[in-house]
PDB file of N, CA and C in Angstrom:
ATOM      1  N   UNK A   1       0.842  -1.177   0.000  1.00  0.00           N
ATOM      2  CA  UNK A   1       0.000   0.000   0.000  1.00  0.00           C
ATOM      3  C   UNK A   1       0.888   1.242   0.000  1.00  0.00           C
ATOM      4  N   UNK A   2       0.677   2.243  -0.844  1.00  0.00           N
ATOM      5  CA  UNK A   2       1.738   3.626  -0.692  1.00  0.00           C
ATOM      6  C   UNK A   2       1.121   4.224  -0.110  1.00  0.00           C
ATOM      7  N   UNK A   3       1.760   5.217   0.281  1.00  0.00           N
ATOM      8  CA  UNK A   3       1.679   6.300   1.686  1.00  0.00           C
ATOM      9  C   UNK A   3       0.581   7.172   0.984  1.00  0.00           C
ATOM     10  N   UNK A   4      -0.168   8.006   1.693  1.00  0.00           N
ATOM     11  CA  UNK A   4      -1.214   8.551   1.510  1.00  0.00           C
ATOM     12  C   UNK A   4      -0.505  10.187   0.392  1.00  0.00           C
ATOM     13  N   UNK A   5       0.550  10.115   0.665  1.00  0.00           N
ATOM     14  CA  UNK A   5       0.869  11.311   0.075  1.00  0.00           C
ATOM     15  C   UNK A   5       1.133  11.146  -1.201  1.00  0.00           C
ATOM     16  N   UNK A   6       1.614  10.248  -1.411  1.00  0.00           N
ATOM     17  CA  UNK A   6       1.932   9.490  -3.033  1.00  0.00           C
ATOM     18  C   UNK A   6       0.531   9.471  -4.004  1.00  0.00           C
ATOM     19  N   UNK A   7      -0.142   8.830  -3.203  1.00  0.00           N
ATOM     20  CA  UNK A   7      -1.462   8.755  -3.737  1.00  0.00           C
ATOM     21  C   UNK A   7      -2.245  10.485  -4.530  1.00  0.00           C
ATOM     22  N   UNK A   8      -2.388  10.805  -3.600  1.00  0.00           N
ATOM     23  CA  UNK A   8      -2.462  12.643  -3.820  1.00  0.00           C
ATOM     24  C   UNK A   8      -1.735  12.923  -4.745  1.00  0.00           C
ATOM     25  N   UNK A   9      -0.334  13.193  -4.296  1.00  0.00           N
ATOM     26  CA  UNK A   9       0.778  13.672  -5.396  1.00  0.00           C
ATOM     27  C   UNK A   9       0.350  12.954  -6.955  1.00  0.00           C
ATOM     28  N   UNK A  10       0.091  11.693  -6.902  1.00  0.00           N
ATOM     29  CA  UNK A  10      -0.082  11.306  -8.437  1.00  0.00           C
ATOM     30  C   UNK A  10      -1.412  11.471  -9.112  1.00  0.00           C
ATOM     31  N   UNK A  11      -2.294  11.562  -8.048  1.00  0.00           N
ATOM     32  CA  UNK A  11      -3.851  12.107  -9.024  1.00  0.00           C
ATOM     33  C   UNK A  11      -3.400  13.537  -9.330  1.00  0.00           C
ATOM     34  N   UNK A  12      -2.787  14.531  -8.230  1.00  0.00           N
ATOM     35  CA  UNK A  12      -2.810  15.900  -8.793  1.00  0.00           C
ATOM     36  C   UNK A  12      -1.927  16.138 -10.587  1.00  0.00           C
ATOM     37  N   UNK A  13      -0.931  15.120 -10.388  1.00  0.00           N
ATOM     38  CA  UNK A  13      -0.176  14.978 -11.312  1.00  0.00           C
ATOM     39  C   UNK A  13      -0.837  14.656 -12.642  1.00  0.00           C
ATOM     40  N   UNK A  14      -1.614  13.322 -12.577  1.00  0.00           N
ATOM     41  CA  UNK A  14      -2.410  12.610 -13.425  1.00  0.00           C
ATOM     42  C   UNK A  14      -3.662  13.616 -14.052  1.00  0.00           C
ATOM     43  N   UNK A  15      -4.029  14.644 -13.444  1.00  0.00           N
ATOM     44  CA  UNK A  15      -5.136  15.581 -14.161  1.00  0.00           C
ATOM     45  C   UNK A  15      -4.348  16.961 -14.583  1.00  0.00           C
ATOM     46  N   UNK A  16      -3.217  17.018 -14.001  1.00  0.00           N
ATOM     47  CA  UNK A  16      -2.383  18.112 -14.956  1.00  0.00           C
ATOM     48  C   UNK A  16      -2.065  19.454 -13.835  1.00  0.00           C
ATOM     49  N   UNK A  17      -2.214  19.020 -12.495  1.00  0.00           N
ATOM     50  CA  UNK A  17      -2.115  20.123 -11.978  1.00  0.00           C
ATOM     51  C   UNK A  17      -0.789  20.322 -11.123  1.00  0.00           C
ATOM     52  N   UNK A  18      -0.370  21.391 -10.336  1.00  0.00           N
ATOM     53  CA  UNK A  18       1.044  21.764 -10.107  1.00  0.00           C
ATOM     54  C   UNK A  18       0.988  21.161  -9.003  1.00  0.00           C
ATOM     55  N   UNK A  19       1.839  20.504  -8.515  1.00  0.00           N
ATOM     56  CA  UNK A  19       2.234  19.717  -6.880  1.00  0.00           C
ATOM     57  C   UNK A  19       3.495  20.603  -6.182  1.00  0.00           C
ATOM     58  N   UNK A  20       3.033  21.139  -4.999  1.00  0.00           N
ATOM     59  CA  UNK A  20       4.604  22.073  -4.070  1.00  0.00           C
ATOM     60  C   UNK A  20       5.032  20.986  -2.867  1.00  0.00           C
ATOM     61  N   UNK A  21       5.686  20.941  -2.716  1.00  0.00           N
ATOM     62  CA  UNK A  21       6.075  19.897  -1.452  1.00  0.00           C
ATOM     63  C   UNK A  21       6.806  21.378  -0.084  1.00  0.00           C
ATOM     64  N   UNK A  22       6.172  21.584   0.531  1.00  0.00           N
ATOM     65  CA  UNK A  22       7.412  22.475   1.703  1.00  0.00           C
ATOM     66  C   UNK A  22       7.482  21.796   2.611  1.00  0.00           C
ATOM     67  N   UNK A  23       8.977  21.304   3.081  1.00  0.00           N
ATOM     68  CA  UNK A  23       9.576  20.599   4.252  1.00  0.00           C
ATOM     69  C   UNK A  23       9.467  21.063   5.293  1.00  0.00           C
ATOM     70  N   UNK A  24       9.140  20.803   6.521  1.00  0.00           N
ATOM     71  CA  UNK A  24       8.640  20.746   7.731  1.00  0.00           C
ATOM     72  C   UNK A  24       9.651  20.800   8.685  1.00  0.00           C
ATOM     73  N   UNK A  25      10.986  20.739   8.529  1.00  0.00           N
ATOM     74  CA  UNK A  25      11.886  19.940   9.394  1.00  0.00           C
ATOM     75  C   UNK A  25      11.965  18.925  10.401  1.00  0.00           C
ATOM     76  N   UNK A  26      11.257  17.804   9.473  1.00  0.00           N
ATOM     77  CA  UNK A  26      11.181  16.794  10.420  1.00  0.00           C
ATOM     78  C   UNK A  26      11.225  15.817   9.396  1.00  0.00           C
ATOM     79  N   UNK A  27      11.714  14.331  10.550  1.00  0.00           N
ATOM     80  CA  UNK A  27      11.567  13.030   9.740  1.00  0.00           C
ATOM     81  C   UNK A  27      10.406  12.075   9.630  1.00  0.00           C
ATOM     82  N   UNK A  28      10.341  11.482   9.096  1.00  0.00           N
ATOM     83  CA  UNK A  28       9.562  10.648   9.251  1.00  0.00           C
ATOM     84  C   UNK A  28       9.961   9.265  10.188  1.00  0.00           C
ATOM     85  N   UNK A  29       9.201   8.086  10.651  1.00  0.00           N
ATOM     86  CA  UNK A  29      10.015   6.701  11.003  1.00  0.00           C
ATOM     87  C   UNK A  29      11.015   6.220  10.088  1.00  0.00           C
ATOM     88  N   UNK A  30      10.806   6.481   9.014  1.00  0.00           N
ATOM     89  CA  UNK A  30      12.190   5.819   8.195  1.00  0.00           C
ATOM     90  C   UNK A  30      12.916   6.509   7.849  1.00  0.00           C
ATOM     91  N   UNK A  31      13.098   7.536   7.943  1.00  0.00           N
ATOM     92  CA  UNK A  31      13.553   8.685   7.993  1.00  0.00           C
ATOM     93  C   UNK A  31      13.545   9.686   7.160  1.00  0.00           C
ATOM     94  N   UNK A  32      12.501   9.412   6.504  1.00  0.00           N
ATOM     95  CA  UNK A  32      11.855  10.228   5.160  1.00  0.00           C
ATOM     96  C   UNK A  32      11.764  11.291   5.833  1.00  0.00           C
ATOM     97  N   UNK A  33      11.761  12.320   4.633  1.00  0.00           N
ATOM     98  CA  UNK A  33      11.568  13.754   4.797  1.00  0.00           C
ATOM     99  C   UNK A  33      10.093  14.374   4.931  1.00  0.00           C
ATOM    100  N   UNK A  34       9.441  15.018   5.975  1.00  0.00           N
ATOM    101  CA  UNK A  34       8.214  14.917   6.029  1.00  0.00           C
ATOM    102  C   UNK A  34       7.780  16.510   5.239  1.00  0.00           C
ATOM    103  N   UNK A  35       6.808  16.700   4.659  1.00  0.00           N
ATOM    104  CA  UNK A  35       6.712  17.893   4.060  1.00  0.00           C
ATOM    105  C   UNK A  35       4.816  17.956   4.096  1.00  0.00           C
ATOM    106  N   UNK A  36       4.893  19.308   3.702  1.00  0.00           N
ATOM    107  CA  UNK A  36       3.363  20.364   3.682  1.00  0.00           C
ATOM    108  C   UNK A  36       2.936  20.238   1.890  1.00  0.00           C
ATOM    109  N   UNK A  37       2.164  19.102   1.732  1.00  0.00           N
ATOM    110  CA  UNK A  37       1.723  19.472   0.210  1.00  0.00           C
ATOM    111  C   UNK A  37       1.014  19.993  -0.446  1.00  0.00           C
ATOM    112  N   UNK A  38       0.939  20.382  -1.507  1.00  0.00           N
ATOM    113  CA  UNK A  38      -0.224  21.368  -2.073  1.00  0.00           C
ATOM    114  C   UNK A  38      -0.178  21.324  -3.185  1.00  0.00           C
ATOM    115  N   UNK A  39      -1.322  21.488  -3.992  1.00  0.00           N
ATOM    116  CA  UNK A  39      -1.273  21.362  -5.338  1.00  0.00           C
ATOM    117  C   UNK A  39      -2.200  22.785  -5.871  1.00  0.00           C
ATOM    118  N   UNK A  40      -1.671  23.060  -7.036  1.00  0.00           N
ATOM    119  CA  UNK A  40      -2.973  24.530  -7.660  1.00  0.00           C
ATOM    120  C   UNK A  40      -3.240  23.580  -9.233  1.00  0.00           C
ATOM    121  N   UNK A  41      -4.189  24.352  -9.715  1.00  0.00           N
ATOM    122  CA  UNK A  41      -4.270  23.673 -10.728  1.00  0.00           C
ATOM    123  C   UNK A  41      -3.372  24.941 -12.006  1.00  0.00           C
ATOM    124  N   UNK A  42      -3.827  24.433 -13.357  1.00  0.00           N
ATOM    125  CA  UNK A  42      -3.116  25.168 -14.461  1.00  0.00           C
ATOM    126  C   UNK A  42      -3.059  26.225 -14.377  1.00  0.00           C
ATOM    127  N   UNK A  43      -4.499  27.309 -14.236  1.00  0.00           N
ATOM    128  CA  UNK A  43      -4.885  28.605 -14.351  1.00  0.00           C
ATOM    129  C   UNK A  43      -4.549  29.322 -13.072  1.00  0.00           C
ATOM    130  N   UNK A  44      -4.091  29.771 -13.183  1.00  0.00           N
ATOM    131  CA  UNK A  44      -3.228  31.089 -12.299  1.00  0.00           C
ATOM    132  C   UNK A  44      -4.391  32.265 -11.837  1.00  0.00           C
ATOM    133  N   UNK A  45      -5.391  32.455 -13.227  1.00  0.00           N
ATOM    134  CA  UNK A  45      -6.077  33.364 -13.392  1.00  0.00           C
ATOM    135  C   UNK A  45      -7.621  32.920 -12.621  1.00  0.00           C
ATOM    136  N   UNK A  46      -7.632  31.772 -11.794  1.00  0.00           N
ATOM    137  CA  UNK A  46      -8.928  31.252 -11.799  1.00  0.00           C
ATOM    138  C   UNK A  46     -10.348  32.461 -10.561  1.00  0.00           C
ATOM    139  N   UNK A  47     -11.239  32.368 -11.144  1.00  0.00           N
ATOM    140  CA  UNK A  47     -11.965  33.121 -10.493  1.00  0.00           C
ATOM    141  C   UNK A  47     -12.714  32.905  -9.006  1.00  0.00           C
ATOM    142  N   UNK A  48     -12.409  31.344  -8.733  1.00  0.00           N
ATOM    143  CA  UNK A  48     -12.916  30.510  -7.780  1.00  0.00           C
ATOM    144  C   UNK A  48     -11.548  29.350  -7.110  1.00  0.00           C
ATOM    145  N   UNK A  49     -11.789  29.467  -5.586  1.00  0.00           N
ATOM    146  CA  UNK A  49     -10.353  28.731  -5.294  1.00  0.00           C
ATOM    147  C   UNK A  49     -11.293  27.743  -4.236  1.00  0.00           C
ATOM    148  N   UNK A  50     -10.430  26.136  -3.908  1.00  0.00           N
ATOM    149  CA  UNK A  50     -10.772  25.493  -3.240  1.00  0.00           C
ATOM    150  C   UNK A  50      -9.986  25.497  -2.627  1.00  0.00           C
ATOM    151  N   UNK A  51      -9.843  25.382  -1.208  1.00  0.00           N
ATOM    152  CA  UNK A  51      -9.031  24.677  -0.362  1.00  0.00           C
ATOM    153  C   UNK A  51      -8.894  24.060   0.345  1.00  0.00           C
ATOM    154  N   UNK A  52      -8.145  22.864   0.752  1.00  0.00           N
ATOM    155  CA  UNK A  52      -8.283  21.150   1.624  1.00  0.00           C
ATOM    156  C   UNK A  52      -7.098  20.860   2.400  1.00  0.00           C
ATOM    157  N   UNK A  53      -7.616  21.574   3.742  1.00  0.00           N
ATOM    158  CA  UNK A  53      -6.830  21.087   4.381  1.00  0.00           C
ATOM    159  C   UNK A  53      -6.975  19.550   5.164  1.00  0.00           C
ATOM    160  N   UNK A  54      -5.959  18.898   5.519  1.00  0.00           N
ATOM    161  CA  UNK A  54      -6.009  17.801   6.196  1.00  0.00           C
ATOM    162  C   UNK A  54      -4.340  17.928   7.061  1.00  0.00           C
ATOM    163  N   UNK A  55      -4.543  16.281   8.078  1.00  0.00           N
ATOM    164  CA  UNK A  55      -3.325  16.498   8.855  1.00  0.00           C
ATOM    165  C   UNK A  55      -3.472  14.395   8.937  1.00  0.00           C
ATOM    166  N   UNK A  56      -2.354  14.169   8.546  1.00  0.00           N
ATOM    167  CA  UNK A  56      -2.562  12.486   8.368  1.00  0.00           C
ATOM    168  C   UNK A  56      -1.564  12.386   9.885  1.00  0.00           C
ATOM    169  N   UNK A  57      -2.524  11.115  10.432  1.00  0.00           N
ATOM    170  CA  UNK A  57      -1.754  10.967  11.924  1.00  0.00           C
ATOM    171  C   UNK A  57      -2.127   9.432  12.152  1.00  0.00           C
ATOM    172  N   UNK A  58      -1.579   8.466  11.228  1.00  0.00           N
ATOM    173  CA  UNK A  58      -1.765   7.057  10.702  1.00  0.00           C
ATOM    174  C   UNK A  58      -2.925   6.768  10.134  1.00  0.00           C
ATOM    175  N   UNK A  59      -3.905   5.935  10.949  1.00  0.00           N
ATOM    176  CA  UNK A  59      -4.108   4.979   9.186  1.00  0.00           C
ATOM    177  C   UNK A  59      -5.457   5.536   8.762  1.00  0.00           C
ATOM    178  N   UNK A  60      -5.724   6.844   9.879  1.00  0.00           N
ATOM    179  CA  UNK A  60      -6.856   8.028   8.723  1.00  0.00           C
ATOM    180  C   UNK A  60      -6.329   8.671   7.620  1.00  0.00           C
ATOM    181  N   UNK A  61      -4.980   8.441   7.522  1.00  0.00           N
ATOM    182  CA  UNK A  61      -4.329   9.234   6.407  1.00  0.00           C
ATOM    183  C   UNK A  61      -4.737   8.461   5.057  1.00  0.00           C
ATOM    184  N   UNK A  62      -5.240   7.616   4.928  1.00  0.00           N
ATOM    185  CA  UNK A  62      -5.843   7.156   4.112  1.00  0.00           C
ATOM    186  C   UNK A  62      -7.265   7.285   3.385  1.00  0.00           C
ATOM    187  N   UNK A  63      -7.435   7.191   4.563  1.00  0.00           N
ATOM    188  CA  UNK A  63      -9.123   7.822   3.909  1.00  0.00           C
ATOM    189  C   UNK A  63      -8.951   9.337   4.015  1.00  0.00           C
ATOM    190  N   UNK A  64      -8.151   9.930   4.365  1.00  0.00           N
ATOM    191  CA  UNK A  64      -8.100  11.211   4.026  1.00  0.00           C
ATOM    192  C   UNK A  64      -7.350  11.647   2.774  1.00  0.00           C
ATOM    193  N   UNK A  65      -6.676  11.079   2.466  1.00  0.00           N
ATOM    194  CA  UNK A  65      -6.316  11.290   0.964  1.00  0.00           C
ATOM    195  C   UNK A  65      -7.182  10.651   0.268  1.00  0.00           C
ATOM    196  N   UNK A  66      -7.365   9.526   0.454  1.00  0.00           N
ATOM    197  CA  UNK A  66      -8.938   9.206  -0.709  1.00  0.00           C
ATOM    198  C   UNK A  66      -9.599   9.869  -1.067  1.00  0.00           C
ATOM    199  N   UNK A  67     -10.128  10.776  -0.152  1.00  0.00           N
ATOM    200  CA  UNK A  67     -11.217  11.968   0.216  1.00  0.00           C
ATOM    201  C   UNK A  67     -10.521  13.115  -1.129  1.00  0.00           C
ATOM    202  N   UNK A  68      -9.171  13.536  -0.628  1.00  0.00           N
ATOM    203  CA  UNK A  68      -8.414  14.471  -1.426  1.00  0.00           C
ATOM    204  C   UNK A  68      -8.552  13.918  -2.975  1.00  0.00           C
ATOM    205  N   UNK A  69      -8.350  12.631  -3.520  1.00  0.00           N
ATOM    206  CA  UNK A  69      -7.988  12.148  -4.624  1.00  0.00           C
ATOM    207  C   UNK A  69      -9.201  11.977  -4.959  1.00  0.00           C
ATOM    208  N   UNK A  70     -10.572  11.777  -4.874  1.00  0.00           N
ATOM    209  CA  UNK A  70     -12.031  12.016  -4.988  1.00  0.00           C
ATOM    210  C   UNK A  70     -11.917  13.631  -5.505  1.00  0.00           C
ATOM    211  N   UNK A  71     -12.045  14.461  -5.007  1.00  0.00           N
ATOM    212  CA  UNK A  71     -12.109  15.482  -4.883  1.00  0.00           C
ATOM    213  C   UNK A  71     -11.306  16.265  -6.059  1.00  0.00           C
ATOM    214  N   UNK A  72      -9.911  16.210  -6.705  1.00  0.00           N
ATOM    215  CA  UNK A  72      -9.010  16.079  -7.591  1.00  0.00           C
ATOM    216  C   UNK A  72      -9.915  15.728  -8.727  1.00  0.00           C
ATOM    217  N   UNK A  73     -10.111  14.504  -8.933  1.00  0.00           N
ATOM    218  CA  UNK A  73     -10.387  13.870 -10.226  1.00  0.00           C
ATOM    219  C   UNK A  73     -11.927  14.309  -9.916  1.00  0.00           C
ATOM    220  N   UNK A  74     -12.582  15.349  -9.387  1.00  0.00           N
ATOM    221  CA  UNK A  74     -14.304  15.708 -10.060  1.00  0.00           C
ATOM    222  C   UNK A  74     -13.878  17.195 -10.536  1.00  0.00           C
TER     223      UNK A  74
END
């Protein structure tokens, strides 16, 4: 199963939109780099903005990116 952030990162990717990663200064258990993600879409110029926040703190991080990757692809 991949990490909830992967998941996100590749639908935002997969419909064409921009992915930012900002590092947190912290690790993860394996010692991954933990970061703040965000995605915008193409238009710069858009007249209407969404925004989704979440905070993954184990294995809701899953259905909380589901939620995100639902949300992406409508």
């Amino acid at each position: 199963m991949q990490p909830p952030a992967h998941v996100f990162a590749r639908a935002a990717q997969r419909i064409g939109w921009r992915l930012e990663a900002y590092p947190i200064e912290a690790v993860g258990p394996g010692g991954e780099e933990l970061t703040i993600d965000g995605v915008s879409s193409a238009t710069e110029d858009a007249d209407n903005v969404l925004v989704i926040s979440s905070g993954l703190h184990g294995v809701e991080g899953f259905f909380g990116s589901a939620v995100q990757t639902m949300v992406l692809e409508q």
